[in-house]
PDB file of N, CA and C in Angstrom:
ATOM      1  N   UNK A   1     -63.278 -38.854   3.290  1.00  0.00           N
ATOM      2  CA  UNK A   1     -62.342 -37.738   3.282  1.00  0.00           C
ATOM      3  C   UNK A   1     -63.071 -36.406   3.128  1.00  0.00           C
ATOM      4  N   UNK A   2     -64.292 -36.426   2.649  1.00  0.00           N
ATOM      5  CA  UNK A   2     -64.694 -35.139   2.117  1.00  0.00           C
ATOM      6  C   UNK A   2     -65.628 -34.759   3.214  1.00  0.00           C
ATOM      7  N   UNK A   3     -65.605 -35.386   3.989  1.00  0.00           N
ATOM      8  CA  UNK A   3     -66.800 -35.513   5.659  1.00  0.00           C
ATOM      9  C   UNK A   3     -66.123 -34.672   6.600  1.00  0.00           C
ATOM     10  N   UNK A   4     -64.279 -35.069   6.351  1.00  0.00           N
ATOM     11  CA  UNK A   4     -63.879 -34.581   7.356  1.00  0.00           C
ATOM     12  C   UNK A   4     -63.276 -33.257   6.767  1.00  0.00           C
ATOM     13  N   UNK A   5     -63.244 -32.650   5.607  1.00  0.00           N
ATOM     14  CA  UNK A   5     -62.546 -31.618   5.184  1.00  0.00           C
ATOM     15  C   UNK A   5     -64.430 -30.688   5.322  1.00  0.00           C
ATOM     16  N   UNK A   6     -65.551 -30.848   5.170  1.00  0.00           N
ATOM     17  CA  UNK A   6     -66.623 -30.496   5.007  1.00  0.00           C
ATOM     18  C   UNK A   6     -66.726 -29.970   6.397  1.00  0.00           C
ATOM     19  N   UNK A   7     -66.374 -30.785   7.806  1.00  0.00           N
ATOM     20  CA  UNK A   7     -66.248 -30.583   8.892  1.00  0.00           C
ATOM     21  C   UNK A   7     -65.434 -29.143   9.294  1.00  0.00           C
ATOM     22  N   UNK A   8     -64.179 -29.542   8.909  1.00  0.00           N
ATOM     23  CA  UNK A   8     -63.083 -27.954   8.891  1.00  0.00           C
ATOM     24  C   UNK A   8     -64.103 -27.051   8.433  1.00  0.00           C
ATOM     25  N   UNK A   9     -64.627 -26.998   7.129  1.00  0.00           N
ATOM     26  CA  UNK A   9     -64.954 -26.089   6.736  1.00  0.00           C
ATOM     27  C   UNK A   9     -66.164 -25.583   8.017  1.00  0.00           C
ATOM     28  N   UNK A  10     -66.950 -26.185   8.160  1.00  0.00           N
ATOM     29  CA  UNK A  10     -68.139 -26.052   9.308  1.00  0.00           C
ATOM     30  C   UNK A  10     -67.368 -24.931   9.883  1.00  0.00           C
ATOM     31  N   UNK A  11     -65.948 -25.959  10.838  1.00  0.00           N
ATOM     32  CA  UNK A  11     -65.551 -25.217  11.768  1.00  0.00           C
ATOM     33  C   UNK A  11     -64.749 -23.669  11.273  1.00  0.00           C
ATOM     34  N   UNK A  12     -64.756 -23.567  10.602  1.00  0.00           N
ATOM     35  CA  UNK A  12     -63.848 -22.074  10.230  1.00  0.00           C
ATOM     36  C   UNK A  12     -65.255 -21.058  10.049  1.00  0.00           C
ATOM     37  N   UNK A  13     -66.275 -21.704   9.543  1.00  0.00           N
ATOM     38  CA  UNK A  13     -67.697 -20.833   9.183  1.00  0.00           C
ATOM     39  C   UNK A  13     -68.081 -20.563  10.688  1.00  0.00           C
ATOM     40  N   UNK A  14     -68.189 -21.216  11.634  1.00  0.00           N
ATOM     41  CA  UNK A  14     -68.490 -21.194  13.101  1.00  0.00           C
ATOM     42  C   UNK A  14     -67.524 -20.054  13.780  1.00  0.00           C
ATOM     43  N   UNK A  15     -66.132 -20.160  13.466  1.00  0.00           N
ATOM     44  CA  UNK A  15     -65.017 -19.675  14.066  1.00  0.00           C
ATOM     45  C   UNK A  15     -65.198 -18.059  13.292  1.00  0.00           C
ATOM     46  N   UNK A  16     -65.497 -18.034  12.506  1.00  0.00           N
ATOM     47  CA  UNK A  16     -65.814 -16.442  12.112  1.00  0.00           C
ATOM     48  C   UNK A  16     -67.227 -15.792  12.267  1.00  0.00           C
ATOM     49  N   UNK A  17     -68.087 -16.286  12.007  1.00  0.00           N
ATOM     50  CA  UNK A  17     -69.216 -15.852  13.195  1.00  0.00           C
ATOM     51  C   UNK A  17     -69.202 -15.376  14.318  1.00  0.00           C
ATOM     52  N   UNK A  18     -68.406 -16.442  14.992  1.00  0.00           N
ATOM     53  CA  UNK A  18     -68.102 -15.595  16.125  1.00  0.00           C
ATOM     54  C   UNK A  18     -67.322 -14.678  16.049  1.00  0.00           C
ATOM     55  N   UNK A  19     -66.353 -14.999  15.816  1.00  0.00           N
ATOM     56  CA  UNK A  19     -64.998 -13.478  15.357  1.00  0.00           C
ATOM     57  C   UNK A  19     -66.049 -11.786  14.725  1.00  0.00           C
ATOM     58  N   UNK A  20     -67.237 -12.136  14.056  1.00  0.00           N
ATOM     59  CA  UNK A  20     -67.590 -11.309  13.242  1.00  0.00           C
ATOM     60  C   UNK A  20     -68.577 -10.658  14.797  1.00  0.00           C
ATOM     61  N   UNK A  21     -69.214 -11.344  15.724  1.00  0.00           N
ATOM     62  CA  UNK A  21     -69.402 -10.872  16.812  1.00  0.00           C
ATOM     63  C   UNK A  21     -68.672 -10.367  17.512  1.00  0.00           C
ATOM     64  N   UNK A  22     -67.477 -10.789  18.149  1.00  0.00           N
ATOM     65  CA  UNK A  22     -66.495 -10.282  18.994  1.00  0.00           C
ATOM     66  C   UNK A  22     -66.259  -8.843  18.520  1.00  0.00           C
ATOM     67  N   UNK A  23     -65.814  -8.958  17.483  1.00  0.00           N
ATOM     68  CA  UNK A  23     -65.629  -7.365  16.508  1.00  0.00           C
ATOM     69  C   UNK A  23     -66.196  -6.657  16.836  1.00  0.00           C
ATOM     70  N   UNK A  24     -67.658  -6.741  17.420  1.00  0.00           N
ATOM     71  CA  UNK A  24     -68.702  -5.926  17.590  1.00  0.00           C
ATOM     72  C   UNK A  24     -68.173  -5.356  19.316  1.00  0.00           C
ATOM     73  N   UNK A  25     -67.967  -6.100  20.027  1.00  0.00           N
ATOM     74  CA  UNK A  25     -67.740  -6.103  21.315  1.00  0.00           C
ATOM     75  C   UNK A  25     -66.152  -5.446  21.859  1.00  0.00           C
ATOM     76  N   UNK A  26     -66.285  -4.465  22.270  1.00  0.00           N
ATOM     77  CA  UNK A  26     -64.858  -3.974  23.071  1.00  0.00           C
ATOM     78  C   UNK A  26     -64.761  -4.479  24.657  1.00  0.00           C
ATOM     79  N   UNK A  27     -63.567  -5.345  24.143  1.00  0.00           N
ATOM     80  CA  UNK A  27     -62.868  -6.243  25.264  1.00  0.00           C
ATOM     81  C   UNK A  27     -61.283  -5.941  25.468  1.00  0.00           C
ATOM     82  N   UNK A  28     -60.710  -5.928  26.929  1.00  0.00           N
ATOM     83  CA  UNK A  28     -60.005  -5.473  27.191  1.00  0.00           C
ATOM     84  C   UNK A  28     -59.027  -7.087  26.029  1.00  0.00           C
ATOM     85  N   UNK A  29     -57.555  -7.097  26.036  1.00  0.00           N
ATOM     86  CA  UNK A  29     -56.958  -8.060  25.625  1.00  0.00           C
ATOM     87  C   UNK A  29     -56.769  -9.385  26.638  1.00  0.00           C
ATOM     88  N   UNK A  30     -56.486  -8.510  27.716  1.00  0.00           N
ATOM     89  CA  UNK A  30     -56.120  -9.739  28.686  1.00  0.00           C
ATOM     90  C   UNK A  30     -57.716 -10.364  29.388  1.00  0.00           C
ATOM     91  N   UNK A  31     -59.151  -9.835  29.250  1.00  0.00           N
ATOM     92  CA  UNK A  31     -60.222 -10.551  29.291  1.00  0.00           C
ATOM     93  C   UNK A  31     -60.251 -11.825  28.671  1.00  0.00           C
ATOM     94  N   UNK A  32     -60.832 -12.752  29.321  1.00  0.00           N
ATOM     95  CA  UNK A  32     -60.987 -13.763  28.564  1.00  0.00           C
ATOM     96  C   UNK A  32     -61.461 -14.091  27.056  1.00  0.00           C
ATOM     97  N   UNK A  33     -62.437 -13.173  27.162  1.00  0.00           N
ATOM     98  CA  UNK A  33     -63.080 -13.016  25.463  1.00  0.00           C
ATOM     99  C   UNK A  33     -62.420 -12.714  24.780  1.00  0.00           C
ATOM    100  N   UNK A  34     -61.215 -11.513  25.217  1.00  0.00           N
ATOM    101  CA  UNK A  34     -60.396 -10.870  24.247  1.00  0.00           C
ATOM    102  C   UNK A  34     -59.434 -11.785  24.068  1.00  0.00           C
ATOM    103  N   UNK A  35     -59.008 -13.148  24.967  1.00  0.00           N
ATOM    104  CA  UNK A  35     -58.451 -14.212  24.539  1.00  0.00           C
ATOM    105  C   UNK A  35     -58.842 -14.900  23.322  1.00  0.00           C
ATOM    106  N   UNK A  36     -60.057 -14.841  23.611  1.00  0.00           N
ATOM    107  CA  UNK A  36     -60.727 -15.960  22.339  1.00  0.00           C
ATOM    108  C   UNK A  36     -60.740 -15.201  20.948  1.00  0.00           C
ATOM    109  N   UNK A  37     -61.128 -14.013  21.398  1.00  0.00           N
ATOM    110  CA  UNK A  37     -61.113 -13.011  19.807  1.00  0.00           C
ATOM    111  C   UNK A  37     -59.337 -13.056  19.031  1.00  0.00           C
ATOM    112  N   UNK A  38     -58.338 -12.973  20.188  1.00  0.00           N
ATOM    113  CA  UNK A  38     -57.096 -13.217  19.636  1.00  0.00           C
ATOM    114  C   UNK A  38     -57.117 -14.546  19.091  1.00  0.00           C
ATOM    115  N   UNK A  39     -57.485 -15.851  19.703  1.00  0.00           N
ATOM    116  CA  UNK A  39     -57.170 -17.119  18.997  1.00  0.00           C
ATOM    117  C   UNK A  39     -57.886 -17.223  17.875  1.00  0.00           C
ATOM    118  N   UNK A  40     -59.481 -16.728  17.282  1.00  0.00           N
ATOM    119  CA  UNK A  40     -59.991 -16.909  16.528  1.00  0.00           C
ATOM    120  C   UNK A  40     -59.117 -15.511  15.054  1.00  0.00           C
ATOM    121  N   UNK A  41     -58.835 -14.311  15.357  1.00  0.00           N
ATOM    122  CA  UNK A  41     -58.218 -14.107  14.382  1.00  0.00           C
ATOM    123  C   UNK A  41     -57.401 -14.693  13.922  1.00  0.00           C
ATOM    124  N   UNK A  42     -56.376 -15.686  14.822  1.00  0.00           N
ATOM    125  CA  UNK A  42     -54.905 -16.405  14.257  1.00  0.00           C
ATOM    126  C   UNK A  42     -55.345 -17.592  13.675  1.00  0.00           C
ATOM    127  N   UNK A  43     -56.983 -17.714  13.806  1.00  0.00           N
ATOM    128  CA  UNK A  43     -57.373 -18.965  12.532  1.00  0.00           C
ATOM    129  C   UNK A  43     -57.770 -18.130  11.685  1.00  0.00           C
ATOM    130  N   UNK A  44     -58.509 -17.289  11.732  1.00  0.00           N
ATOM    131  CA  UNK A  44     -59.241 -16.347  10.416  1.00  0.00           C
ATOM    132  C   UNK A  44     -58.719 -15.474   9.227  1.00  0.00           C
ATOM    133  N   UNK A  45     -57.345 -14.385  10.054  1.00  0.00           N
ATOM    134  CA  UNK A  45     -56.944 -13.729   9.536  1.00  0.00           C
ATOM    135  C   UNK A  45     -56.028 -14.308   8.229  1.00  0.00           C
ATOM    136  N   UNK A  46     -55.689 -15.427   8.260  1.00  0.00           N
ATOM    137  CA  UNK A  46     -54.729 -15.884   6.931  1.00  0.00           C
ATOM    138  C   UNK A  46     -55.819 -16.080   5.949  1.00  0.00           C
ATOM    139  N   UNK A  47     -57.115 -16.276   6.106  1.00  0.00           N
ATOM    140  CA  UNK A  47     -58.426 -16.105   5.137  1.00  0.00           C
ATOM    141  C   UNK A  47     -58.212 -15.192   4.751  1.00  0.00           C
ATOM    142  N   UNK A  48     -58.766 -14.126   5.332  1.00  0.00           N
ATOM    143  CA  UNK A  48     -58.872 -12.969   5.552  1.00  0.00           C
ATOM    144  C   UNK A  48     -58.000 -11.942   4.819  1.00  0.00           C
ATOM    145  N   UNK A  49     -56.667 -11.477   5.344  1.00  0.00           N
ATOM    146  CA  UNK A  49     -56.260 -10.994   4.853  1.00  0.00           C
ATOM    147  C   UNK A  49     -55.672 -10.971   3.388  1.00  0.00           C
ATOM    148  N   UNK A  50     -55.748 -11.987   2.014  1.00  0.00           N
ATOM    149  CA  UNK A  50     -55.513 -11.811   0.815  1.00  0.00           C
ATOM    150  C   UNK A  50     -56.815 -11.189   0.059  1.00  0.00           C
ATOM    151  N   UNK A  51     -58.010 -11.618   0.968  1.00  0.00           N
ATOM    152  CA  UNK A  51     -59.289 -10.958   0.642  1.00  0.00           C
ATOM    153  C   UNK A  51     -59.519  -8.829   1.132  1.00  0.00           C
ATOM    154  N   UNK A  52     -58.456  -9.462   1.641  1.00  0.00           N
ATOM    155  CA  UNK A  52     -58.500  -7.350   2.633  1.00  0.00           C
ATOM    156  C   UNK A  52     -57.986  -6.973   1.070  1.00  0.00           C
ATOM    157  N   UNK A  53     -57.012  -7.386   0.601  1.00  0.00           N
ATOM    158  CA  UNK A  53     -55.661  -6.818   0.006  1.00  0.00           C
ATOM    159  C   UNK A  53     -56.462  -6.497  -1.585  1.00  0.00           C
ATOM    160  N   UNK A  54     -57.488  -7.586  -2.120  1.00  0.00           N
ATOM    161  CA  UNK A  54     -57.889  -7.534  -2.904  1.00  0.00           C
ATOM    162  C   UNK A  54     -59.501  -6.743  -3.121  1.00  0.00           C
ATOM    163  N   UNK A  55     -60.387  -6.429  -1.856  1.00  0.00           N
ATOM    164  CA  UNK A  55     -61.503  -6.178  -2.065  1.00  0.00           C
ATOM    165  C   UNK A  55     -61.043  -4.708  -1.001  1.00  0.00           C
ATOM    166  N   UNK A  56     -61.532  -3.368  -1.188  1.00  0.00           N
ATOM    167  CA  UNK A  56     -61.201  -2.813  -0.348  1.00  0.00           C
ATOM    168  C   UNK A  56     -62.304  -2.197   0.661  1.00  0.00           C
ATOM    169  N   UNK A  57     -62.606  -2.175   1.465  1.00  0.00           N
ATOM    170  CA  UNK A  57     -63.855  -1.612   2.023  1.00  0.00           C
ATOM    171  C   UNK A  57     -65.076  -0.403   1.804  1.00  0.00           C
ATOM    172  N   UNK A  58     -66.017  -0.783   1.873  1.00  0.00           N
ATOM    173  CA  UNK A  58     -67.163   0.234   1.399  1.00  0.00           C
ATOM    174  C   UNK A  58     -67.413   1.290   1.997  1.00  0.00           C
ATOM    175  N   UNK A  59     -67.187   2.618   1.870  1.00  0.00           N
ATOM    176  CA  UNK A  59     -66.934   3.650   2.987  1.00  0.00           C
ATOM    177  C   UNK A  59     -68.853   3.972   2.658  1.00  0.00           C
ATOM    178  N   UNK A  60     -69.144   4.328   4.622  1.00  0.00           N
ATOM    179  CA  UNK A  60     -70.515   4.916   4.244  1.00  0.00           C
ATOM    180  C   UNK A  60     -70.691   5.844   5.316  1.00  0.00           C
ATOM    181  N   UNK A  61     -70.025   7.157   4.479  1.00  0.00           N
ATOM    182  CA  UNK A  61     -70.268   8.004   5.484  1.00  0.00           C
ATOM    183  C   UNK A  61     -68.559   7.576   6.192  1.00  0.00           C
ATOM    184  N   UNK A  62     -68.689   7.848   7.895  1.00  0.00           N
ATOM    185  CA  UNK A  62     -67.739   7.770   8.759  1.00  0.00           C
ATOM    186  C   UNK A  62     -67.202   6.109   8.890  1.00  0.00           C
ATOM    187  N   UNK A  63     -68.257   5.882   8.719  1.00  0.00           N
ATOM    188  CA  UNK A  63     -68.141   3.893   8.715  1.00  0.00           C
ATOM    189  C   UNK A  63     -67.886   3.211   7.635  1.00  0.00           C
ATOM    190  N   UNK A  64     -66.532   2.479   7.492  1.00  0.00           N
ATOM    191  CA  UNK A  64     -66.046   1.417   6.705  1.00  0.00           C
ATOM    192  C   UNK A  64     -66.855   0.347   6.530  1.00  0.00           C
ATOM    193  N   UNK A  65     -67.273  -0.495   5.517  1.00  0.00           N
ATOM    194  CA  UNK A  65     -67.751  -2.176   5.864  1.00  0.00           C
ATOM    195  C   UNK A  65     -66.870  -2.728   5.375  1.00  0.00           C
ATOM    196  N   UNK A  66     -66.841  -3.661   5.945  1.00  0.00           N
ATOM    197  CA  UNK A  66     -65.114  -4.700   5.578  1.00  0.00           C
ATOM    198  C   UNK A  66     -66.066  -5.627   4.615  1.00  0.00           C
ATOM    199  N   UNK A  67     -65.972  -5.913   3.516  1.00  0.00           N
ATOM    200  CA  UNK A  67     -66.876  -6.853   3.039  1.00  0.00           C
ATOM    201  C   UNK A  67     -66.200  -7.925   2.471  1.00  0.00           C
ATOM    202  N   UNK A  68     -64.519  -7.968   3.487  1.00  0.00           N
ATOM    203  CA  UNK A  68     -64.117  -9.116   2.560  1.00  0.00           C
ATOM    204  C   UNK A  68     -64.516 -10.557   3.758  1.00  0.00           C
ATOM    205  N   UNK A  69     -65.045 -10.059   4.686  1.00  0.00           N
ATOM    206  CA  UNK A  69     -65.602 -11.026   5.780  1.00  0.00           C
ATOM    207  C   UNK A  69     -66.807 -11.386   5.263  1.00  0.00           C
ATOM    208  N   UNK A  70     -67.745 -11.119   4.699  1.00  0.00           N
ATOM    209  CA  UNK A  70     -69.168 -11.626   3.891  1.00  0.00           C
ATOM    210  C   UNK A  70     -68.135 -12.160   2.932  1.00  0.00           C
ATOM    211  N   UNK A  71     -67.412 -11.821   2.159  1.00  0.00           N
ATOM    212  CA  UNK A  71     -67.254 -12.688   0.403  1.00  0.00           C
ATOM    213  C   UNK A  71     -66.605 -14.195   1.328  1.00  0.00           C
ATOM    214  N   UNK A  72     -65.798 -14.042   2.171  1.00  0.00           N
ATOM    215  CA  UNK A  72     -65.199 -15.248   2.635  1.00  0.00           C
ATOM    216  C   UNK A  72     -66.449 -16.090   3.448  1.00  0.00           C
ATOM    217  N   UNK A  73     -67.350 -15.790   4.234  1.00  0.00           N
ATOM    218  CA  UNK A  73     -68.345 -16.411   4.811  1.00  0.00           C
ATOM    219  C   UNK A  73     -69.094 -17.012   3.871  1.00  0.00           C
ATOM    220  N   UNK A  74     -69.673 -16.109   2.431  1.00  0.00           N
ATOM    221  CA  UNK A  74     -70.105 -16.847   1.262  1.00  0.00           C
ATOM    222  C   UNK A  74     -69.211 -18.282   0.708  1.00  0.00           C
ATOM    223  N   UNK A  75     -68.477 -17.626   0.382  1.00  0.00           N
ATOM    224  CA  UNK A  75     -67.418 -18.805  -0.359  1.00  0.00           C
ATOM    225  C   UNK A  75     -67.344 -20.053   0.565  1.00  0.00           C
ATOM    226  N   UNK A  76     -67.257 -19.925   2.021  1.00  0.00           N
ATOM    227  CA  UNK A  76     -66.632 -20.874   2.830  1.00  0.00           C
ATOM    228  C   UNK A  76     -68.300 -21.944   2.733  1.00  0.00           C
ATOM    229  N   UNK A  77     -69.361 -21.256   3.036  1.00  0.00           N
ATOM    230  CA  UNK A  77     -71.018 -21.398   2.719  1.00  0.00           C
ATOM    231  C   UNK A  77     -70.860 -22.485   1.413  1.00  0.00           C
ATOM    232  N   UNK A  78     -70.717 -22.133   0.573  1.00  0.00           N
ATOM    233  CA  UNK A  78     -70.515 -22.434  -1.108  1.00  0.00           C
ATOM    234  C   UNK A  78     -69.404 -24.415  -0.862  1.00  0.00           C
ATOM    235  N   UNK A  79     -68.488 -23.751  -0.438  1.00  0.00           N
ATOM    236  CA  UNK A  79     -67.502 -25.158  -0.254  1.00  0.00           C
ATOM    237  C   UNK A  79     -68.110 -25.991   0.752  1.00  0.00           C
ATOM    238  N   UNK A  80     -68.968 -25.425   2.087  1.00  0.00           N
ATOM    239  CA  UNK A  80     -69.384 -26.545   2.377  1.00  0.00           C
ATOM    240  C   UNK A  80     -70.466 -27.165   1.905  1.00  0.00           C
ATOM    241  N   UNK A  81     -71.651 -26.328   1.005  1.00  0.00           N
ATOM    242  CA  UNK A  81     -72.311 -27.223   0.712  1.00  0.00           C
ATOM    243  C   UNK A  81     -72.097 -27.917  -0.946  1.00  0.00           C
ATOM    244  N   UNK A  82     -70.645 -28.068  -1.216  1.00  0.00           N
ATOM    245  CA  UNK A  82     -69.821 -28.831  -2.747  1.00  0.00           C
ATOM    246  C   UNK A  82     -69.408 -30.254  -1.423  1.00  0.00           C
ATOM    247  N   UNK A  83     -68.810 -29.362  -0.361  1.00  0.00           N
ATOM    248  CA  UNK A  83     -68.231 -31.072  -0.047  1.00  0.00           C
ATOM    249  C   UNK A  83     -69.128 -31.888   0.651  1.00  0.00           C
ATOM    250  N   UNK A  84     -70.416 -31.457   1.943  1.00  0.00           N
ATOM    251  CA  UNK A  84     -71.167 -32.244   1.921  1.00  0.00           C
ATOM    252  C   UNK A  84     -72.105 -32.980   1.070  1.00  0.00           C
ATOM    253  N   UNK A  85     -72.240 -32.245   0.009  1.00  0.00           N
ATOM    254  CA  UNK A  85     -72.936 -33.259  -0.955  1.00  0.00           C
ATOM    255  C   UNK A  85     -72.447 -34.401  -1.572  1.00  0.00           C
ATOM    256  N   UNK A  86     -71.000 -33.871  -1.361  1.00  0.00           N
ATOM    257  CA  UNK A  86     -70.128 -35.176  -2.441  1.00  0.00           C
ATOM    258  C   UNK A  86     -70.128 -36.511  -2.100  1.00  0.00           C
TER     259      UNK A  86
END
C-alpha cells in the first residue's frame, strides 16, 4: 500500500516540476502546452492554493517569488522519502 501511495506522491512531484516550468513559458491557452499547463494546475492547484493563503510571497523588487511552490515540492520530497522507506 505504501508503494502505491509513494508512487502518487512521485507523480504529483513530477506533475509540478513541470507546472513550475510551464510557468516560465508563455503559451497561448488553446496551444497544446497551454493544454497541459491547464490539466497540471487542476492537479496542483488544490495543493497549492491553502499554501498561497497561508505563506504570502517574497516581493524582490518588481518580482514576486511564490514560495509556497518550493514549501510544497519540499514537503511532497519529505513524504516520499517516509513512504518509500516504509
Amino acid at each position: 500500500m505504501t508503494g502505491i501511495l509513494a508512487n502518487v506522491v512521485l507523480v504529483l512531484i513530477f506533475a509540478l516540476i513541470v507546472r513550475i516550468i510551464l510557468d516560465w513559458v508563455q503559451v497561448p491557452s488553446g496551444h497544446p502546452v497551454g493544454r497541459l499547463r491547464t490539466t497540471l494546475a487542476s492537479f496542483t492547484d488544490p495543493l497549492l492554493m491553502p499554501l498561497r493563503r497561508l505563506i504570502p510571497p517574497i516581493r524582490m523588487g518588481a518580482v514576486a517569488l511564490d514560495v509556497s511552490v518550493i514549501v510544497l515540492l519540499v514537503a511532497l520530497n519529505i513524504l516520499y522519502g517516509v513512504l518509500s522507506s516504509a
